[in-house]
PDB file of N, CA and C in Angstrom:
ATOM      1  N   UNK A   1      81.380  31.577 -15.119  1.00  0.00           N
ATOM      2  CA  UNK A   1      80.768  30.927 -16.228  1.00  0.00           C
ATOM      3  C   UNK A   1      79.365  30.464 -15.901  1.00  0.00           C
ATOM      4  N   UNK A   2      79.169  29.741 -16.974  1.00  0.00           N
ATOM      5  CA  UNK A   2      77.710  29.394 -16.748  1.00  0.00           C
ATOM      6  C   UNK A   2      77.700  28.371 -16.225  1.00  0.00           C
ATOM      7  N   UNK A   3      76.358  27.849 -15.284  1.00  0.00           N
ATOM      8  CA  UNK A   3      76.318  25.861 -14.865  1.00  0.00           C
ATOM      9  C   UNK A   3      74.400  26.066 -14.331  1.00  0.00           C
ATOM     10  N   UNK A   4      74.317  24.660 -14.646  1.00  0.00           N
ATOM     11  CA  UNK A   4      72.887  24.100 -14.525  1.00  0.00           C
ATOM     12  C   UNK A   4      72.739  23.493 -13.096  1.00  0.00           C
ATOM     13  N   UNK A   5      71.887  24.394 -12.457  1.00  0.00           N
ATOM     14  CA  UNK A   5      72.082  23.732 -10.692  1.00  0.00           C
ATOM     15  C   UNK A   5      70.574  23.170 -10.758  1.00  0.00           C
ATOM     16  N   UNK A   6      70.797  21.850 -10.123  1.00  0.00           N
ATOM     17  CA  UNK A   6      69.687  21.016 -10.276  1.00  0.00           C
ATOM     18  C   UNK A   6      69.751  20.469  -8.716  1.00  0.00           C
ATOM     19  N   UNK A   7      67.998  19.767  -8.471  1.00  0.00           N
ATOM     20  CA  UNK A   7      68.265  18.849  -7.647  1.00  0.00           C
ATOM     21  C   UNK A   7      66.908  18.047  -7.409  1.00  0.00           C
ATOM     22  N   UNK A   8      66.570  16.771  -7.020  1.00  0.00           N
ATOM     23  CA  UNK A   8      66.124  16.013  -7.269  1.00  0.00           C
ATOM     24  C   UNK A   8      65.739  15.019  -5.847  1.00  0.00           C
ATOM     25  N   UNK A   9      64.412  14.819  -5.235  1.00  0.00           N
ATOM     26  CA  UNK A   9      64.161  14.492  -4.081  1.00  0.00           C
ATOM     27  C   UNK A   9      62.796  13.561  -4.014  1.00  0.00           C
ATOM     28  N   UNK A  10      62.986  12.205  -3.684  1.00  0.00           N
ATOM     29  CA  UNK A  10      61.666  11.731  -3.479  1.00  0.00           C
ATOM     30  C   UNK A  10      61.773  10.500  -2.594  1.00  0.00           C
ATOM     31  N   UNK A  11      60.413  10.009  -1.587  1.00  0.00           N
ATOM     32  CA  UNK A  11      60.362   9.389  -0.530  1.00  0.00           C
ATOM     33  C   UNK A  11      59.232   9.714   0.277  1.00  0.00           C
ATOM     34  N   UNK A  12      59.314   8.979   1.533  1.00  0.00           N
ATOM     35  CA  UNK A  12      58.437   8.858   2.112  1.00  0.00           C
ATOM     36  C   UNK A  12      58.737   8.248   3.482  1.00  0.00           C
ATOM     37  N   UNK A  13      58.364   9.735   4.233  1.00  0.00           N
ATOM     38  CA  UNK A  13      58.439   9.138   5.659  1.00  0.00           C
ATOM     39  C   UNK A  13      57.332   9.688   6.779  1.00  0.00           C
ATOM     40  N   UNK A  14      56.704  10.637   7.313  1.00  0.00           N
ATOM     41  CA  UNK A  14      55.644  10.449   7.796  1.00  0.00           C
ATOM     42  C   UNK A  14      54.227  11.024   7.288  1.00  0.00           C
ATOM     43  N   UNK A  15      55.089  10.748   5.458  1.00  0.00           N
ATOM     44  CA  UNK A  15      54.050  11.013   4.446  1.00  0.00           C
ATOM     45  C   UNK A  15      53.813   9.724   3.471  1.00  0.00           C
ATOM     46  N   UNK A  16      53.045   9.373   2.607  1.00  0.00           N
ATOM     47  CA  UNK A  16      52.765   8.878   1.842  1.00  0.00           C
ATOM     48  C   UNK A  16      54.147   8.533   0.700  1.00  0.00           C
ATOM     49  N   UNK A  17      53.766  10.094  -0.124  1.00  0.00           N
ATOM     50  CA  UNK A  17      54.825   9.948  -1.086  1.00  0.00           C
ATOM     51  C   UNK A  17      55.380  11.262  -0.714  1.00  0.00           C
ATOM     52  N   UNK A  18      55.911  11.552  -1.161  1.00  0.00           N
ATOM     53  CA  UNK A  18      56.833  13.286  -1.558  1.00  0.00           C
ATOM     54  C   UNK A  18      57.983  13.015  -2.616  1.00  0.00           C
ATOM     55  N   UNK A  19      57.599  14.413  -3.432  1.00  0.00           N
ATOM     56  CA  UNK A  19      58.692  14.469  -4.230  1.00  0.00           C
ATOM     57  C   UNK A  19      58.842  15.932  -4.438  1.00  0.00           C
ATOM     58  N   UNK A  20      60.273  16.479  -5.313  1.00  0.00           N
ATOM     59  CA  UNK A  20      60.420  17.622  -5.278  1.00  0.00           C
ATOM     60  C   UNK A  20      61.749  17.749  -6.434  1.00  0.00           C
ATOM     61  N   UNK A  21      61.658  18.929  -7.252  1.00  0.00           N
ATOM     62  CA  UNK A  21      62.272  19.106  -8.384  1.00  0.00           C
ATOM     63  C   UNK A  21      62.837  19.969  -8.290  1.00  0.00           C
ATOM     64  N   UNK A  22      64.323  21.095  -8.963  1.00  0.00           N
ATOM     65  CA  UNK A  22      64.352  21.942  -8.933  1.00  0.00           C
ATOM     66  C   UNK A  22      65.531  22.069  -9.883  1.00  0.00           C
ATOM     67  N   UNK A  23      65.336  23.303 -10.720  1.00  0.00           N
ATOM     68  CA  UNK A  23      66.708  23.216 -12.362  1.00  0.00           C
ATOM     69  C   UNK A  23      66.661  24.808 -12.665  1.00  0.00           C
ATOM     70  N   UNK A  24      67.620  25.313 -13.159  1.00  0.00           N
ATOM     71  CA  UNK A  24      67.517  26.507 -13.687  1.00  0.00           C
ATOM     72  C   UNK A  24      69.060  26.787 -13.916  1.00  0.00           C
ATOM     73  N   UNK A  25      69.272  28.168 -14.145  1.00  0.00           N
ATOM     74  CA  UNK A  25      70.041  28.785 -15.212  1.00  0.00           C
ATOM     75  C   UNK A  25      71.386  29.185 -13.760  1.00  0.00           C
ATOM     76  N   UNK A  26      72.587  29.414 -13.793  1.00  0.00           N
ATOM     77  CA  UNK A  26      73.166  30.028 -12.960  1.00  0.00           C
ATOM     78  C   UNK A  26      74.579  30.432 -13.708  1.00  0.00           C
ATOM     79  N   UNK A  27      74.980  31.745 -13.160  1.00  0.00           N
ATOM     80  CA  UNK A  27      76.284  32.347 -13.228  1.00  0.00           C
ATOM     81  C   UNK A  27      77.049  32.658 -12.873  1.00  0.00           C
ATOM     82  N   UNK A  28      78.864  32.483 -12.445  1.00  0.00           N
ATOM     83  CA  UNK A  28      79.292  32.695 -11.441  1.00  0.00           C
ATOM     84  C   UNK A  28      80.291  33.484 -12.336  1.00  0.00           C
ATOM     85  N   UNK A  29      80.791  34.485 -11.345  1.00  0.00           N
ATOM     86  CA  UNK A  29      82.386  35.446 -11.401  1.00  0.00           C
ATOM     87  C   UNK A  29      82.134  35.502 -10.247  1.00  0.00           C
ATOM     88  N   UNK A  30      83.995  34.933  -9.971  1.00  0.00           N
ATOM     89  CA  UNK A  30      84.987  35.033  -9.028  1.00  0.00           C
ATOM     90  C   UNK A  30      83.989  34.385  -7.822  1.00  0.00           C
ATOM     91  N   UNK A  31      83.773  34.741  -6.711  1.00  0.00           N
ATOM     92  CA  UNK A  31      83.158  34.423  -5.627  1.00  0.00           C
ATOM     93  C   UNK A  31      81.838  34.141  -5.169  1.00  0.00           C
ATOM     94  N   UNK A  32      80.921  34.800  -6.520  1.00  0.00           N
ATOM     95  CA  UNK A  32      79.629  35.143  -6.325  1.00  0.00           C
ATOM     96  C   UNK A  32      79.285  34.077  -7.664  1.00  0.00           C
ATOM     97  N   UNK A  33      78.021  33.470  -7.285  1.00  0.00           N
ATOM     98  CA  UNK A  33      77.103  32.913  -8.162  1.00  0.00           C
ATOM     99  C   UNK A  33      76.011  33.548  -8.059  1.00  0.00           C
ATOM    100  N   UNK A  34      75.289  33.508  -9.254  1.00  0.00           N
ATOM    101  CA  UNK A  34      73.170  33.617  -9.012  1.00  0.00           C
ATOM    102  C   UNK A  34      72.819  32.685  -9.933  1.00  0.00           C
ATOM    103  N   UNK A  35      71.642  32.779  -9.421  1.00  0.00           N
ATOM    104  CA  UNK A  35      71.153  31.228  -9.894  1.00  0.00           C
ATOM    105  C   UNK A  35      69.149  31.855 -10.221  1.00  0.00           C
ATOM    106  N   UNK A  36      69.013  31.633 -11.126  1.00  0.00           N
ATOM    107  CA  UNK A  36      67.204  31.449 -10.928  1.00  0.00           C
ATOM    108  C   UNK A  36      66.819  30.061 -11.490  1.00  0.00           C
ATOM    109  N   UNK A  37      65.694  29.736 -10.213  1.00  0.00           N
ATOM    110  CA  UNK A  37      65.603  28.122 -10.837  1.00  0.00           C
ATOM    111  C   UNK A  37      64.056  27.972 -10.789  1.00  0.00           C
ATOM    112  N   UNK A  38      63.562  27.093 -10.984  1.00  0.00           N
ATOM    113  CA  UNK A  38      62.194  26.391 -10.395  1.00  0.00           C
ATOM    114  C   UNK A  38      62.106  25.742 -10.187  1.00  0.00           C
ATOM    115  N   UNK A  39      61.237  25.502  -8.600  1.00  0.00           N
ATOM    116  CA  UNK A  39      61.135  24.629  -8.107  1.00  0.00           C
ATOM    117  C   UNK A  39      59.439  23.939  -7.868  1.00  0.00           C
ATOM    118  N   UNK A  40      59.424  22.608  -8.059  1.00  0.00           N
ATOM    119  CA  UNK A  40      58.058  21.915  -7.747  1.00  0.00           C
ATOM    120  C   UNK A  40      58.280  21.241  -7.018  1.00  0.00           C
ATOM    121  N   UNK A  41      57.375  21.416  -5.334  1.00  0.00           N
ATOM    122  CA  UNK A  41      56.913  19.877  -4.678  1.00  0.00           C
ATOM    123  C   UNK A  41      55.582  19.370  -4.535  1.00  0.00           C
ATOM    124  N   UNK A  42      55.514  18.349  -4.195  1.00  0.00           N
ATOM    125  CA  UNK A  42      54.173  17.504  -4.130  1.00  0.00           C
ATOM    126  C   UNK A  42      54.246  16.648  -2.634  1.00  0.00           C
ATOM    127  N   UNK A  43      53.338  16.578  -2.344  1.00  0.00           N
ATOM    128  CA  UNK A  43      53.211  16.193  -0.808  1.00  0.00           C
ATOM    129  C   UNK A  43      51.924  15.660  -0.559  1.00  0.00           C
ATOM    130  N   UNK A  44      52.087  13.905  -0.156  1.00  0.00           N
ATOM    131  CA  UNK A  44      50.836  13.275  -0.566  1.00  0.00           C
ATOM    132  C   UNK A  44      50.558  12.745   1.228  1.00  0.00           C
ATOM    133  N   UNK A  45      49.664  12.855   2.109  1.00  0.00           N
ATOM    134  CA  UNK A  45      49.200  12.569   3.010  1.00  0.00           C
ATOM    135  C   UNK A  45      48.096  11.400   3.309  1.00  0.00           C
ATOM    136  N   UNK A  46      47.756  10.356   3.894  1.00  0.00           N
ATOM    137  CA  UNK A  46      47.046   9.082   3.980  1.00  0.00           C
ATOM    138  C   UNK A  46      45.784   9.851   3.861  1.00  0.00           C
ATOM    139  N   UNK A  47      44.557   8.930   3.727  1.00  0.00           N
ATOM    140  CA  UNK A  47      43.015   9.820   3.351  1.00  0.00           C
ATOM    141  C   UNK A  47      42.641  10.317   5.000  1.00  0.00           C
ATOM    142  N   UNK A  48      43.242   9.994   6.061  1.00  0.00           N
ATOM    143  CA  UNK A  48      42.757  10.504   7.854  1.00  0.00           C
ATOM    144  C   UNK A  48      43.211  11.669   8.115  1.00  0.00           C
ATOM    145  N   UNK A  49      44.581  12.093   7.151  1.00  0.00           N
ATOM    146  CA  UNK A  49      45.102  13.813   7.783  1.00  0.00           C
ATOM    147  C   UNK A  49      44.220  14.651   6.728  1.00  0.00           C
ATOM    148  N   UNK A  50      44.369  15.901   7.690  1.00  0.00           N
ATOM    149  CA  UNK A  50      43.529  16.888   7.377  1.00  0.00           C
ATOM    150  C   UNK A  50      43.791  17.563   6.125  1.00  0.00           C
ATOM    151  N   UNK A  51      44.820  17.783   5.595  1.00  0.00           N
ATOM    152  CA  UNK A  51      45.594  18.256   4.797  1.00  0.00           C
ATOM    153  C   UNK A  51      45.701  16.762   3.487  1.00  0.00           C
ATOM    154  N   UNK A  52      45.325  16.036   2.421  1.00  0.00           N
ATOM    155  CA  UNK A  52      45.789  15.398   2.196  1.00  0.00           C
ATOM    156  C   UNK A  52      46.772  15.558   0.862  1.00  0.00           C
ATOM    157  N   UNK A  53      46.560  16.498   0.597  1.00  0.00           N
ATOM    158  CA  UNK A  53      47.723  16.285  -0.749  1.00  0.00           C
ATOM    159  C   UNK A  53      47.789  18.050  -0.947  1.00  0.00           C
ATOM    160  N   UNK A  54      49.202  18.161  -0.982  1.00  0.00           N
ATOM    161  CA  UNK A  54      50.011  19.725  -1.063  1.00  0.00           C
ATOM    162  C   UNK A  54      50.477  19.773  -2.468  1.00  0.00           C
ATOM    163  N   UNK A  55      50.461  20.684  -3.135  1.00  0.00           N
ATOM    164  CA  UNK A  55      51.592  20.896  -4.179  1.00  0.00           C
ATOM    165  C   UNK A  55      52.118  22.645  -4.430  1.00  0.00           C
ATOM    166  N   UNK A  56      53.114  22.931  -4.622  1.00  0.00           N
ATOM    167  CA  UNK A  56      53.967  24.104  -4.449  1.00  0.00           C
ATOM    168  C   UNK A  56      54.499  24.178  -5.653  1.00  0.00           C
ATOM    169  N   UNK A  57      54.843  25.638  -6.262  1.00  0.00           N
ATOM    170  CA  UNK A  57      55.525  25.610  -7.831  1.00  0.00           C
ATOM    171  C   UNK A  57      55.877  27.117  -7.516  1.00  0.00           C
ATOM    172  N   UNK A  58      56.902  27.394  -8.527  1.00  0.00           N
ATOM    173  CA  UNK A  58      57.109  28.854  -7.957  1.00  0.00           C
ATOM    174  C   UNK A  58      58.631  29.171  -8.583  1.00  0.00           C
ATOM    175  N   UNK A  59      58.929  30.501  -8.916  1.00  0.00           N
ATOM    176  CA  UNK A  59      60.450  30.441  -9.119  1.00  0.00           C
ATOM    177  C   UNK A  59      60.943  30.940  -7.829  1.00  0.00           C
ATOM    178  N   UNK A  60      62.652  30.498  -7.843  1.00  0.00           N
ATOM    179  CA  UNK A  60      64.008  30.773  -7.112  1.00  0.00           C
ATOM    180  C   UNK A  60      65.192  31.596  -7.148  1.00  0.00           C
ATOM    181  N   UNK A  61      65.655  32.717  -6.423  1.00  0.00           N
ATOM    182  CA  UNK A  61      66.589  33.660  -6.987  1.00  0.00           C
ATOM    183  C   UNK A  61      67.707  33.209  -5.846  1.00  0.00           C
ATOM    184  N   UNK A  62      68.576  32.681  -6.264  1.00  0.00           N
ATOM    185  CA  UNK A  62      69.967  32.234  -5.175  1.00  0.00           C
ATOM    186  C   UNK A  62      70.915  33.012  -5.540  1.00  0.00           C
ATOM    187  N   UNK A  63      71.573  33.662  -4.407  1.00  0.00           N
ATOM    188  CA  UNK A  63      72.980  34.445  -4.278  1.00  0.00           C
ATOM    189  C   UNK A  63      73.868  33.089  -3.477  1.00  0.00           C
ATOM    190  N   UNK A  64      74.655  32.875  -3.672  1.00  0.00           N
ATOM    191  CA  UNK A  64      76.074  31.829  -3.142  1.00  0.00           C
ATOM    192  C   UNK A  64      77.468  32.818  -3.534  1.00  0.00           C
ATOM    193  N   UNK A  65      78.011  32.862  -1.740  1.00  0.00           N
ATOM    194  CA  UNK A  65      79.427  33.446  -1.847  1.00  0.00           C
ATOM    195  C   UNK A  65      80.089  32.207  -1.420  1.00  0.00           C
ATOM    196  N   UNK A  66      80.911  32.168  -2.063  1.00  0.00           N
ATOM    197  CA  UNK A  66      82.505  31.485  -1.701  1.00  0.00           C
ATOM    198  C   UNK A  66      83.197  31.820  -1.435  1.00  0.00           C
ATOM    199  N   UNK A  67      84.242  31.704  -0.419  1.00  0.00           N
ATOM    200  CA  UNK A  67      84.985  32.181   0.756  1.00  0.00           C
ATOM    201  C   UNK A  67      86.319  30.800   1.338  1.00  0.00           C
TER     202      UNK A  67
END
């Protein structure tokens, strides 16, 4: 059947902030699921690292066997 795989992430540890999203469509028969989702993170760094702020977006194609 069908189900909504989600997931949901935010904090901060030898970053500033971070957060991260991810939802989409999935289908399972018998053993096998697929899933396409999208996912966004954000990644915030103090103004001294070199790198200070990341962000990522993009879609997801998941195979999951159960066993």
């Amino acid at each position: 059947g069908l189900f909504i795989p989600y997931y949901l992430d935010a904090g901060a540890g030898g970053s500033q902030f971070t957060w991260e999203i991810a939802s989409g469509l999935g289908y399972q028969t018998g053993p096998v699921a697929v899933s396409l989702t999208y996912r966004y993170l954000s990644l915030e760094q103090g103004s001294s690292a070199v790198v200070q702020r990341v962000t990522l977006g993009g879609p997801m194609m998941m195979v999951n066997l159960s066993f």
